[in-house]
N, C-alpha and C. Protein backbone atom coordinates (compact mmCIF):
# COMPACT_ATOMS: atom_id res chain seq x y z
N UNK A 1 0.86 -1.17 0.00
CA UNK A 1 0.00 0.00 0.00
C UNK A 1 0.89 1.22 0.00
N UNK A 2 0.17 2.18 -0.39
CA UNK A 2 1.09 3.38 -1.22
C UNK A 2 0.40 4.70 -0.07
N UNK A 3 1.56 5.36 0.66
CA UNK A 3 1.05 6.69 1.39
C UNK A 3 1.00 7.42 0.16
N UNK A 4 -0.03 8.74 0.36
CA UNK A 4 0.42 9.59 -0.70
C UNK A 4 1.09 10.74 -0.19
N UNK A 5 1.26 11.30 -0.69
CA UNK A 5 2.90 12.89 -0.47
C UNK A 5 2.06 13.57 0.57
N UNK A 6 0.37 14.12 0.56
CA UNK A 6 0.13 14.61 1.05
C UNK A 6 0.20 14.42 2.61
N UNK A 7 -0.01 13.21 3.11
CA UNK A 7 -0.02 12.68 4.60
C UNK A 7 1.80 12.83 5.15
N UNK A 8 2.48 12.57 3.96
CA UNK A 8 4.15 11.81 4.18
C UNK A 8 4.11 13.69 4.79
N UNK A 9 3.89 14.95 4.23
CA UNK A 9 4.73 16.18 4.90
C UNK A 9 3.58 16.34 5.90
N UNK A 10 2.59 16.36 6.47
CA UNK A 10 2.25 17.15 8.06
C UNK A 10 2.79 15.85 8.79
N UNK A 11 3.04 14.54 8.67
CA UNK A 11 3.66 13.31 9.24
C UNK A 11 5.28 13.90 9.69
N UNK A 12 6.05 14.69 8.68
CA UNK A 12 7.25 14.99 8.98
C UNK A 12 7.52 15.76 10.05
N UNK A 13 6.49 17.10 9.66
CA UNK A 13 6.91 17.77 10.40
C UNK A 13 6.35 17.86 12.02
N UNK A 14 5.57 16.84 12.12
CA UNK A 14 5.01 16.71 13.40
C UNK A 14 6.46 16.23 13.91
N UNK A 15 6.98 14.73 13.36
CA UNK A 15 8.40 14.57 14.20
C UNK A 15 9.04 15.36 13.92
N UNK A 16 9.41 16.43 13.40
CA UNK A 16 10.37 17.43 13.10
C UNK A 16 9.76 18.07 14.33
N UNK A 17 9.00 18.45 14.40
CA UNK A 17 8.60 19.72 15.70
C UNK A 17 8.88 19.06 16.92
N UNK A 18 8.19 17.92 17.25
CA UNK A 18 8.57 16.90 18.60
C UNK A 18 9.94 16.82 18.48
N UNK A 19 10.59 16.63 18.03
CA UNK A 19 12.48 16.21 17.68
C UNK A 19 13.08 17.68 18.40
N UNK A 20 12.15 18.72 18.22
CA UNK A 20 13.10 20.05 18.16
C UNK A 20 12.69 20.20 19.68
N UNK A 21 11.07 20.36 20.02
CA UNK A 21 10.88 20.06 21.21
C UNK A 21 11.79 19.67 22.35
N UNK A 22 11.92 18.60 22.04
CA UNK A 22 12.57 17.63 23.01
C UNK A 22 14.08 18.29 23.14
N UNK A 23 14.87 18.82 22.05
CA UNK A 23 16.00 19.41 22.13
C UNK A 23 15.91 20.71 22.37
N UNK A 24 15.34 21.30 22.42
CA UNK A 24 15.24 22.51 23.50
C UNK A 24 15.05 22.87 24.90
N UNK A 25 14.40 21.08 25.63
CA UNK A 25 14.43 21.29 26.89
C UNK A 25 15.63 20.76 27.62
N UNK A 26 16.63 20.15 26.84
CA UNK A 26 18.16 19.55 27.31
C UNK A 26 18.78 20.76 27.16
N UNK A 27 18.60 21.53 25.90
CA UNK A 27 19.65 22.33 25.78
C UNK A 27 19.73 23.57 26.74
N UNK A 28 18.53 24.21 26.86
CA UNK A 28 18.56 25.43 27.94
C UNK A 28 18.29 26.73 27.50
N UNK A 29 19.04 27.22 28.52
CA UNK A 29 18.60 28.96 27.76
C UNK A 29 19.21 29.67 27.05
N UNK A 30 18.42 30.94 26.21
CA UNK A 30 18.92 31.42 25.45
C UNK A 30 20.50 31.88 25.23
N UNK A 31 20.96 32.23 26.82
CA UNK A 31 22.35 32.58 26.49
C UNK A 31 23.31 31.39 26.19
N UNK A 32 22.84 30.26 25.87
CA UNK A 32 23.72 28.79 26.00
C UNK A 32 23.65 28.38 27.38
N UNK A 33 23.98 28.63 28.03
CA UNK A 33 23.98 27.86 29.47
C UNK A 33 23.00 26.66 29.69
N UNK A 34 23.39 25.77 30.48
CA UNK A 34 22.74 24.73 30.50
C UNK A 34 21.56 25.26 31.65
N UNK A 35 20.42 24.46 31.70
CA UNK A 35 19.25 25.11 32.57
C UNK A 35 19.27 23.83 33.51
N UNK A 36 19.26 25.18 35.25
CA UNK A 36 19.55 23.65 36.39
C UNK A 36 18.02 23.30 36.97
N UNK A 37 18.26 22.09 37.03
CA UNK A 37 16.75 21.97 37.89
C UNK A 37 16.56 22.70 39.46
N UNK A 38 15.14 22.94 39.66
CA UNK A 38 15.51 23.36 41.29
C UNK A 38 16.34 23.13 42.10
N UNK A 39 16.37 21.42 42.17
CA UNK A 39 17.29 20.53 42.97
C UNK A 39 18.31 21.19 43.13
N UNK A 40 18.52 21.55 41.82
CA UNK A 40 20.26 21.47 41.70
C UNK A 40 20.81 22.91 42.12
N UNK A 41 19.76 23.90 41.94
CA UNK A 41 19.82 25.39 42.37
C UNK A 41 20.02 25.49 43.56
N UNK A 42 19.19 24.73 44.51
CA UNK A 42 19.17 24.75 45.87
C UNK A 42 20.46 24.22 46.19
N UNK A 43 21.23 22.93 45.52
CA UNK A 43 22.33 22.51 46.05
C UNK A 43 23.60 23.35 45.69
N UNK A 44 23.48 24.13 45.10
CA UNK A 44 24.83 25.39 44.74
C UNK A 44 24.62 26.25 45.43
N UNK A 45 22.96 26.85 45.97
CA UNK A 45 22.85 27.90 47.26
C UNK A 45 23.72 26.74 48.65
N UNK A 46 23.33 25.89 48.77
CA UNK A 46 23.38 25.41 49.95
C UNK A 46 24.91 25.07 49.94
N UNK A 47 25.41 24.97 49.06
CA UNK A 47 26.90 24.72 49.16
C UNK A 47 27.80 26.12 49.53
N UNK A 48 27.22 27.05 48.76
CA UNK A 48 27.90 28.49 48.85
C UNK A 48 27.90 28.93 50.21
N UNK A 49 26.48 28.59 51.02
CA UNK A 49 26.51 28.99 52.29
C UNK A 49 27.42 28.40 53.15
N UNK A 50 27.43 26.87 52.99
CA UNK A 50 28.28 26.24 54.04
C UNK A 50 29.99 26.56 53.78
N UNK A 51 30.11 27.06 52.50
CA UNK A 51 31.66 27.37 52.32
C UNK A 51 32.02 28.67 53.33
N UNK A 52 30.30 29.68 53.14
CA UNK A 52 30.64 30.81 53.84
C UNK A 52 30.94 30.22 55.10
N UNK A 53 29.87 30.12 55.90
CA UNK A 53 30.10 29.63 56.90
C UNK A 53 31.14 28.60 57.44
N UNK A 54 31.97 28.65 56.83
CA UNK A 54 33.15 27.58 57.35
C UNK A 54 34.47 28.58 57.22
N UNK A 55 34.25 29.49 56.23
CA UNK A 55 35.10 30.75 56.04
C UNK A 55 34.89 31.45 57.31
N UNK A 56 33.97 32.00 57.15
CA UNK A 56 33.45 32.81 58.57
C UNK A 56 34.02 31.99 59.93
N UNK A 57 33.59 30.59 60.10
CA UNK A 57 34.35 29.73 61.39
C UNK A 57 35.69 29.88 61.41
N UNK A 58 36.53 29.74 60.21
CA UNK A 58 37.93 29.87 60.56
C UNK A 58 38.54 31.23 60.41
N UNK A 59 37.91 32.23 60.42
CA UNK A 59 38.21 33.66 60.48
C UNK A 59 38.05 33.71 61.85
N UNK A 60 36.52 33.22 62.86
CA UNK A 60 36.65 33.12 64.12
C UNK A 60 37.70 32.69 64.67
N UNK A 61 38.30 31.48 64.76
CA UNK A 61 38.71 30.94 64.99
C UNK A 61 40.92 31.37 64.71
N UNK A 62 40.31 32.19 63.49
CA UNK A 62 41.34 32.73 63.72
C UNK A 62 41.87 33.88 64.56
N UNK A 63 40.89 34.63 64.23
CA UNK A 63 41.06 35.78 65.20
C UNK A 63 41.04 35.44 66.85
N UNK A 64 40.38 34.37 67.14
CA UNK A 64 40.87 33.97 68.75
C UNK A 64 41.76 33.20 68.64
N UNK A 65 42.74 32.61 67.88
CA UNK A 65 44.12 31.70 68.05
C UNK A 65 44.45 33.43 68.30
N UNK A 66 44.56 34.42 67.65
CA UNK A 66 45.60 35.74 67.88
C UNK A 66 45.08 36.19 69.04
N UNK A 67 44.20 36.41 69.84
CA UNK A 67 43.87 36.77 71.00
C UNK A 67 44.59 36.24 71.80
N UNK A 68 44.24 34.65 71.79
CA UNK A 68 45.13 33.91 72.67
C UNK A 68 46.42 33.67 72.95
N UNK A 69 46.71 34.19 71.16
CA UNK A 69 48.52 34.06 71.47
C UNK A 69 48.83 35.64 72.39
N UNK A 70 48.35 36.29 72.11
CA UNK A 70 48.56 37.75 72.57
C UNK A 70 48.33 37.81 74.17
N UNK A 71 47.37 37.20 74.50
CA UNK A 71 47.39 37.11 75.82
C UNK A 71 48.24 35.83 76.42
N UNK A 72 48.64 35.38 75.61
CA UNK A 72 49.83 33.97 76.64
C UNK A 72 50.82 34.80 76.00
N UNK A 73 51.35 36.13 75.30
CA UNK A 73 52.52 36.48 75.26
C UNK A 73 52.46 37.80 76.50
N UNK A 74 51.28 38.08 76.96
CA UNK A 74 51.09 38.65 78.04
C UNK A 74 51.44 38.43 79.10
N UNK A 75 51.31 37.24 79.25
CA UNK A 75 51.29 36.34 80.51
C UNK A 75 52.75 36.67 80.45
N UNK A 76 53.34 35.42 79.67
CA UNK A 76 54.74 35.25 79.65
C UNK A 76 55.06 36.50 80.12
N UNK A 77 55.22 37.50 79.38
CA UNK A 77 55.82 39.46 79.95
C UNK A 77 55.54 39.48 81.53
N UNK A 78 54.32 38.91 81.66
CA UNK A 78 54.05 39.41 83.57
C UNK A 78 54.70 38.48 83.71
N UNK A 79 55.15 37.14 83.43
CA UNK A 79 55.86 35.95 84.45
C UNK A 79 57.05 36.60 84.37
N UNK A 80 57.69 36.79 83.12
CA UNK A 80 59.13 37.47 83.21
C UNK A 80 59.40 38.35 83.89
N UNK A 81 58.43 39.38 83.78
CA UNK A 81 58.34 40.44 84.98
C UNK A 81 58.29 40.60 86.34
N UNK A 82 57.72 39.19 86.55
CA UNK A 82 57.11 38.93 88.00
C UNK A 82 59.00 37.92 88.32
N UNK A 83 59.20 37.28 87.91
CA UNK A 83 60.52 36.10 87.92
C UNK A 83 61.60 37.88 88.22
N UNK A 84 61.81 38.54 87.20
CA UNK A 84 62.73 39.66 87.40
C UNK A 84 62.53 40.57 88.64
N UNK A 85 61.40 40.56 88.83
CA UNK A 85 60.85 41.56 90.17
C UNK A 85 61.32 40.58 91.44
N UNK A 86 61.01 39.26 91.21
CA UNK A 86 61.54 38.81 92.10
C UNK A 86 62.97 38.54 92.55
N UNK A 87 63.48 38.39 91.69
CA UNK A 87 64.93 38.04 91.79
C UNK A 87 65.61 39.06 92.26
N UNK A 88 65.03 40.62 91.57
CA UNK A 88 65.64 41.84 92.37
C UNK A 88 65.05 42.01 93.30
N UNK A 89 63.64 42.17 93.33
CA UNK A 89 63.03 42.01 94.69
C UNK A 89 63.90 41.08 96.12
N UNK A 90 63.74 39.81 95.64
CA UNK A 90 64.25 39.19 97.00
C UNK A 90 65.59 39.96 97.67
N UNK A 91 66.04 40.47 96.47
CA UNK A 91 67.72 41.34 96.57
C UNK A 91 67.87 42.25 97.54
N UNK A 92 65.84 43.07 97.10
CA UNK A 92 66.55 44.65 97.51
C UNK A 92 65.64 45.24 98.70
N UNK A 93 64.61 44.27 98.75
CA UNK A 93 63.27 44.03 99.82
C UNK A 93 63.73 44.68 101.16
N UNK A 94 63.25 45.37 101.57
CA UNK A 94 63.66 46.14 103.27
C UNK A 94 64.99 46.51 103.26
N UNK A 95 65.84 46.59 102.03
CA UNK A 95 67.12 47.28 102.22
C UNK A 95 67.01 48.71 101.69
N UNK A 96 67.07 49.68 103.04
CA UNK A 96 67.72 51.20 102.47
C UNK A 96 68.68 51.72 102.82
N UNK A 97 69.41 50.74 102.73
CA UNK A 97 71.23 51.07 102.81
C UNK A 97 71.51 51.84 101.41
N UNK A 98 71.32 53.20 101.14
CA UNK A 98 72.07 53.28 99.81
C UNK A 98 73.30 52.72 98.99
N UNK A 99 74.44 52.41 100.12
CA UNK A 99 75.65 52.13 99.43
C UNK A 99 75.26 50.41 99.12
N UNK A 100 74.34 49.45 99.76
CA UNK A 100 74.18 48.19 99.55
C UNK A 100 72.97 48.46 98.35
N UNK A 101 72.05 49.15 98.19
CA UNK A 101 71.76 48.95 96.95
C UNK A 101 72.36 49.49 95.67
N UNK A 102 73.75 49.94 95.72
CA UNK A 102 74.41 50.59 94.53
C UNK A 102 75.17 49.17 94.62
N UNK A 103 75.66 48.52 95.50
CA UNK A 103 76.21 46.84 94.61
C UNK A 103 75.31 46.34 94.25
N UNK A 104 73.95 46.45 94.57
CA UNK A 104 72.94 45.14 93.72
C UNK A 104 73.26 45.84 92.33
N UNK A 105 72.63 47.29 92.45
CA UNK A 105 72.41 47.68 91.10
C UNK A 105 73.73 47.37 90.07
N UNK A 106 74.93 47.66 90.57
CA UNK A 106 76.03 47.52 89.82
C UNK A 106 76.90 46.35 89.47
N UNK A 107 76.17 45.35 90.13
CA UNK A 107 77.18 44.24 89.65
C UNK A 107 75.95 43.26 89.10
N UNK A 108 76.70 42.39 88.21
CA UNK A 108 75.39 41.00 87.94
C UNK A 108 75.40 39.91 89.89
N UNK A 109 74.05 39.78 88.59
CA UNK A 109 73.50 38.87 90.44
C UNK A 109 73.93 37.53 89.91
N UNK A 110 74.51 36.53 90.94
CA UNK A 110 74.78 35.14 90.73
C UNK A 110 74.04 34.65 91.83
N UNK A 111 73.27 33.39 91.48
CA UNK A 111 72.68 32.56 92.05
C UNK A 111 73.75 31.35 92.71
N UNK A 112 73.25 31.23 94.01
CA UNK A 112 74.71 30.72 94.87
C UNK A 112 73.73 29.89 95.65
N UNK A 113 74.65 28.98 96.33
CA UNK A 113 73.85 27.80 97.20
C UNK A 113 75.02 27.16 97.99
N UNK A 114 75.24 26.36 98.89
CA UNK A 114 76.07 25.65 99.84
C UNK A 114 77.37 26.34 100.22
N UNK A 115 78.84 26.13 99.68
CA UNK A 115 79.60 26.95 100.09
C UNK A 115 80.09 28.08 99.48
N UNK A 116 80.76 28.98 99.33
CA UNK A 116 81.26 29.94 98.35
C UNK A 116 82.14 30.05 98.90
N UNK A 117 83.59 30.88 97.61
CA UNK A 117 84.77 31.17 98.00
C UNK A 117 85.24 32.33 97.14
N UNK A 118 85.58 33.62 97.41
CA UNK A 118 86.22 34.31 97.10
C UNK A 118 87.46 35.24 97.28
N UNK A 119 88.62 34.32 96.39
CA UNK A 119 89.78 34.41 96.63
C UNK A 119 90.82 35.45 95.55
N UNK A 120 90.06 36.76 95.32
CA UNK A 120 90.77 37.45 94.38
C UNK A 120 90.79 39.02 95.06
N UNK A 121 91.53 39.86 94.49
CA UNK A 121 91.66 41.20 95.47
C UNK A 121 90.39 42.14 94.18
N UNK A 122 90.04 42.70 94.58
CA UNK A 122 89.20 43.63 94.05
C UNK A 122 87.78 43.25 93.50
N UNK A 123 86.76 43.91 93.65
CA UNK A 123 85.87 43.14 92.87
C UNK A 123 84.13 43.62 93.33
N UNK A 124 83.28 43.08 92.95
CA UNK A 124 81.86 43.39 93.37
C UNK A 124 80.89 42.43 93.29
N UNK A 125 80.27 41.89 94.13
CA UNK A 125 79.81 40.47 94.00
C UNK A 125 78.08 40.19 94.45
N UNK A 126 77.35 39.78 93.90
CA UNK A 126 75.85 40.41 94.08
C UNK A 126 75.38 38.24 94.45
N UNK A 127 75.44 38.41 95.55
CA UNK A 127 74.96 36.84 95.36
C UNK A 127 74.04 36.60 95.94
N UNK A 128 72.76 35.89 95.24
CA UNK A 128 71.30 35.81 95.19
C UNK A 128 71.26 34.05 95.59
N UNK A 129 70.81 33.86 97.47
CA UNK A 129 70.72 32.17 97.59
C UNK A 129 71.00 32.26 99.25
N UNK A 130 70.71 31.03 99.79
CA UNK A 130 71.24 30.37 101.15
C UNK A 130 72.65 30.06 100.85
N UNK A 131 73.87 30.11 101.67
CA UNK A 131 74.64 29.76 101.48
C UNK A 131 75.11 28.87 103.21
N UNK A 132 75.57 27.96 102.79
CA UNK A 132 76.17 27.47 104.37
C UNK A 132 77.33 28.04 104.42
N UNK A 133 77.93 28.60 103.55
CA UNK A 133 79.02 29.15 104.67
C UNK A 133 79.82 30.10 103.15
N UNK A 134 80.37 31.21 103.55
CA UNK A 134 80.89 32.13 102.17
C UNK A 134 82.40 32.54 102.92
N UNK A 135 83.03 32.09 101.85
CA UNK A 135 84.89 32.70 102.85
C UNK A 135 85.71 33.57 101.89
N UNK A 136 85.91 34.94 102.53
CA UNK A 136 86.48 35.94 101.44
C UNK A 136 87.83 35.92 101.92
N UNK A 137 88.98 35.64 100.72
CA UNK A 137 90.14 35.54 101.07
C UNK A 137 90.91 36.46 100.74
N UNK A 138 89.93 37.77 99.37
CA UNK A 138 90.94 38.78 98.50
C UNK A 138 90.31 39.57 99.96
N UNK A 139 91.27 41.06 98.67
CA UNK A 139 91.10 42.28 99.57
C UNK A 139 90.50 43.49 98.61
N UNK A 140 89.58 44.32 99.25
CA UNK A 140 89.58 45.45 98.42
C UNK A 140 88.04 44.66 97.61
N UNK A 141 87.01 44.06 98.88
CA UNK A 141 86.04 43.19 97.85
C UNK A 141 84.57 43.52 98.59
N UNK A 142 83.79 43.60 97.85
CA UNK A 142 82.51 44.15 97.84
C UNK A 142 81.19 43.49 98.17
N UNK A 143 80.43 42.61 98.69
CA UNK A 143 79.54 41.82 98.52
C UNK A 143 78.48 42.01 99.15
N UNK A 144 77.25 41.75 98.46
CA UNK A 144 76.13 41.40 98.75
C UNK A 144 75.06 40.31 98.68
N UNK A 145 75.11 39.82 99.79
CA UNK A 145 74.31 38.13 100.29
C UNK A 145 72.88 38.57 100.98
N UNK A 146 72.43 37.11 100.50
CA UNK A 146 70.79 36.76 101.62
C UNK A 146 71.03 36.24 101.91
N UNK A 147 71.90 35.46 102.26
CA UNK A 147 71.29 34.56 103.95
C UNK A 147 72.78 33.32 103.90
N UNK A 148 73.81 33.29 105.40
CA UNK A 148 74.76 33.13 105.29
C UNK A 148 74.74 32.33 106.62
N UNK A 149 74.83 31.01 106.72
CA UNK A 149 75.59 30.22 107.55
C UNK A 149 76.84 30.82 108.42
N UNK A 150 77.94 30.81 107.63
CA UNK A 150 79.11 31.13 108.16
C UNK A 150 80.04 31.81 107.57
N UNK A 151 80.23 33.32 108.02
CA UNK A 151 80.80 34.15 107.16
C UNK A 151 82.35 33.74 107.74
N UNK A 152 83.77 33.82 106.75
CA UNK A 152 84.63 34.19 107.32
C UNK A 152 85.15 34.87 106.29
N UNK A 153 86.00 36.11 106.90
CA UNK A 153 86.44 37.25 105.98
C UNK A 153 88.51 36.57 106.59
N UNK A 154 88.97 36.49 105.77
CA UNK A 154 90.58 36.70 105.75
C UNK A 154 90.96 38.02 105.21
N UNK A 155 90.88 38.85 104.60
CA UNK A 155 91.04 39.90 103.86
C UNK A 155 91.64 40.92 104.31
N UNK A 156 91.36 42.01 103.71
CA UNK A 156 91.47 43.20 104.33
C UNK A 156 90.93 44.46 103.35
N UNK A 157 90.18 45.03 103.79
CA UNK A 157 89.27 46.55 102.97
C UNK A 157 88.21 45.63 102.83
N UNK A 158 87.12 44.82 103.23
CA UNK A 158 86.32 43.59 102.49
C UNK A 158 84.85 44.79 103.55
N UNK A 159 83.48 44.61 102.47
CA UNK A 159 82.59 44.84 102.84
C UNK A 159 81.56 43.77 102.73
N UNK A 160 80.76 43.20 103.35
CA UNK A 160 79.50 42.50 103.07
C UNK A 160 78.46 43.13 103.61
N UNK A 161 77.66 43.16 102.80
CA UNK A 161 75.95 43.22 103.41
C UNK A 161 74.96 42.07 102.91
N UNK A 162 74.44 41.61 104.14
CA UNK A 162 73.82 40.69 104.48
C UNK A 162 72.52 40.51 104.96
N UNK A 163 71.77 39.93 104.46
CA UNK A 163 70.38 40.28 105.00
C UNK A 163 70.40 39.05 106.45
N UNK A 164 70.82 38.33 106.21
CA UNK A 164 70.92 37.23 107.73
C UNK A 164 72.10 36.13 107.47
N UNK A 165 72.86 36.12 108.58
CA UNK A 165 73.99 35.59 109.07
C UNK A 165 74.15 35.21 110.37
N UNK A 166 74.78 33.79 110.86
CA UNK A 166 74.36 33.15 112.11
C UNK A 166 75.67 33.40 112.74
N UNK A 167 77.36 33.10 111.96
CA UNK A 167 78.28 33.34 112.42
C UNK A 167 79.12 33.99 111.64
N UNK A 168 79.62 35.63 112.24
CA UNK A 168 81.03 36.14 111.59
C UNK A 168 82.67 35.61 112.18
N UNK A 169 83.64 35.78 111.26
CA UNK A 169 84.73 35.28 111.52
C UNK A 169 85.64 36.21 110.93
N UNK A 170 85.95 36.95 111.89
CA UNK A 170 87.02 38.06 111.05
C UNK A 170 88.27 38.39 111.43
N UNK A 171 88.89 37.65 110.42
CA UNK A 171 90.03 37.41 110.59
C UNK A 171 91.20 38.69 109.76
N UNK A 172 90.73 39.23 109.28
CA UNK A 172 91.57 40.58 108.62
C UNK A 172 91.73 41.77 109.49
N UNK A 173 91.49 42.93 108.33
CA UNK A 173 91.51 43.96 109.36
C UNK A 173 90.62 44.99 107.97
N UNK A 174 90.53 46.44 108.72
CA UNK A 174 88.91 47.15 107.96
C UNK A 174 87.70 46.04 107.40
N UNK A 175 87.45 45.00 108.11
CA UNK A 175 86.22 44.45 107.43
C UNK A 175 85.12 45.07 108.23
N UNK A 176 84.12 45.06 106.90
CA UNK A 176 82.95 45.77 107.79
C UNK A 176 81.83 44.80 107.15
N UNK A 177 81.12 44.44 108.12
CA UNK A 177 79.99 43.42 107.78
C UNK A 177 78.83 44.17 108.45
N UNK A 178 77.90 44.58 107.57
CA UNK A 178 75.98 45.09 108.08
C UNK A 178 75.18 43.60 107.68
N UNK A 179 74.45 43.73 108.29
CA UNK A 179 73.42 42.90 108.44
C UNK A 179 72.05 43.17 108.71
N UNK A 180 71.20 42.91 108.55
CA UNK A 180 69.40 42.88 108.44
C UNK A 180 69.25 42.60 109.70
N UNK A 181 69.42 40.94 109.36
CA UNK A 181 68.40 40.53 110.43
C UNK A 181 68.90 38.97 111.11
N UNK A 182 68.76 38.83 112.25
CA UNK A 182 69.54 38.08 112.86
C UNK A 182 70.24 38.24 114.46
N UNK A 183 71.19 37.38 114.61
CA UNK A 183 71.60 38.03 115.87
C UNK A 183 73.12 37.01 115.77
N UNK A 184 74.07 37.29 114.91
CA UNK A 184 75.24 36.39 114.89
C UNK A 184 76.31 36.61 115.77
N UNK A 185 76.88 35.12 116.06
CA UNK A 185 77.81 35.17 116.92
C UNK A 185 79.19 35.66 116.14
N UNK A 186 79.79 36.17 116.73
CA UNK A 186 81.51 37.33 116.11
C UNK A 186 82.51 36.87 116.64
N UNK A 187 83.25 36.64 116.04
CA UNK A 187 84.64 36.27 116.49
C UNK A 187 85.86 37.43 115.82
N UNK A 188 86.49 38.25 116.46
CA UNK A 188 87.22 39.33 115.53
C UNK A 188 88.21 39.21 116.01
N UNK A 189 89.35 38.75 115.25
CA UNK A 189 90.77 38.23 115.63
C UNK A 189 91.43 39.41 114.98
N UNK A 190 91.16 40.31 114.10
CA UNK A 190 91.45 41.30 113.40
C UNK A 190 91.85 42.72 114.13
N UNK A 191 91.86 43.52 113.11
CA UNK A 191 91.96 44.88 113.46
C UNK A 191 91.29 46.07 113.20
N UNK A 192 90.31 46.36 112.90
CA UNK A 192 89.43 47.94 113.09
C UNK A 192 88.30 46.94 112.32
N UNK A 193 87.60 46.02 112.58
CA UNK A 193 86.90 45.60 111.98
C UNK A 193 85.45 45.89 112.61
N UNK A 194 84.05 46.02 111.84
CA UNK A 194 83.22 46.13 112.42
C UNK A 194 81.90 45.34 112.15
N UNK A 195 81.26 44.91 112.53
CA UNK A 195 79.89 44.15 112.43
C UNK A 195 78.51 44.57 113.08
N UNK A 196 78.23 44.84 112.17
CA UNK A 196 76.77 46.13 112.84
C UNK A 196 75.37 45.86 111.97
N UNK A 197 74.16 45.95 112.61
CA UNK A 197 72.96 45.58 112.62
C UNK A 197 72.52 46.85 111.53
N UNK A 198 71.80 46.90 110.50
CA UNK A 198 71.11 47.90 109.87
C UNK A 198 69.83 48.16 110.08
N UNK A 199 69.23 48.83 110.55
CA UNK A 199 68.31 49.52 110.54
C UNK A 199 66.85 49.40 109.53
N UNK A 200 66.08 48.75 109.36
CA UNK A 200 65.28 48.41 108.26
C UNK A 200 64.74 49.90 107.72
């Protein structure tokens, strides 16, 4: 059986129109771009937000890591401050001897413990500690102690100041030993030597 021509063209172009149809709803919109479904709109809003928001969290998050470092570099400054205050502090605490705080100020402080010995002529000596016992053998020597077991001076021109001392031993001559606080026993085998209580 034979179509005739007339049926074969509105037959065409019906699939010609459906054909074009159908390729216009894949292809999209006018500017070319592909066209998104809702779905998919919502999932590029919802992504953009959570990027913000995770931007935004580590901007928080940054800006309090810098807070925090700023205040533990705070800290640290007051501990250093507080460690330095102390160290001169313990030094210079109830002393207003002017001439005993011009050796703290002028010499370095050494941290000292059990015995000490200083056996050279001249000098200035700032020593920060308990000591059981400190023995000056130069001459022409300067020192300042906290807290002394058993002083003995051999010397001669020798000054100490002392915030507490149990026994002097002075065996030179011009030694002069001040003291804080305490009540030490003296032995002065020497000559113009003196050992005297300061005054807080």
């Amino acid at each position: 059986m034979r179509i005739p021509n007339k049926l074969l063209v509105p037959a065409a172009v019906l699939a010609l129109g459906a054909s074009l149809a159908a390729c216009s709803i894949s292809v999209g919109g006018s500017d070319g771009e592909s066209a998104s479904s809702p779905q998919e709109t919502t999932a590029v809003v919802a992504t953009e937000e959570a990027t913000q928001e995770t931007d935004d969290s580590e901007d928080t998050d940054s800006d309090d890591t810098a807070i925090d470092d700023a205040e533990d570099a705070d800290a640290d400054e007051a501990d250093g401050d507080a460690a330095g205050a102390g160290a001169s502090g313990s030094s210079t605490a109830d002393i207003t001897n002017s001439d005993w705080l011009g050796v703290i100020a002028g010499s370095t402080q050494e941290n000292v413990s059990g015995d000490y010995a200083i056996q050279s002529s001249g000098g200035t000596y700032n020593l920060v500690g308990e000591l059981d016992s400190l023995t000056i053998q130069g001459s022409e020597v300067t020192v300042s102690a906290e807290s002394i077991g058993t002083l003995t001076v051999q010397g001669s021109d020798v000054t100490v100041y002392v915030r507490e001392v149990d026994d002097v031993l002075a065996f030179g001559s011009d030694v002069k030993v001040y003291y804080l606080d305490g009540d030490p026993t003296v032995q002065d085998i020497g000559a113009d030597n003196t050992v005297e209580q300061l005054s807080n």
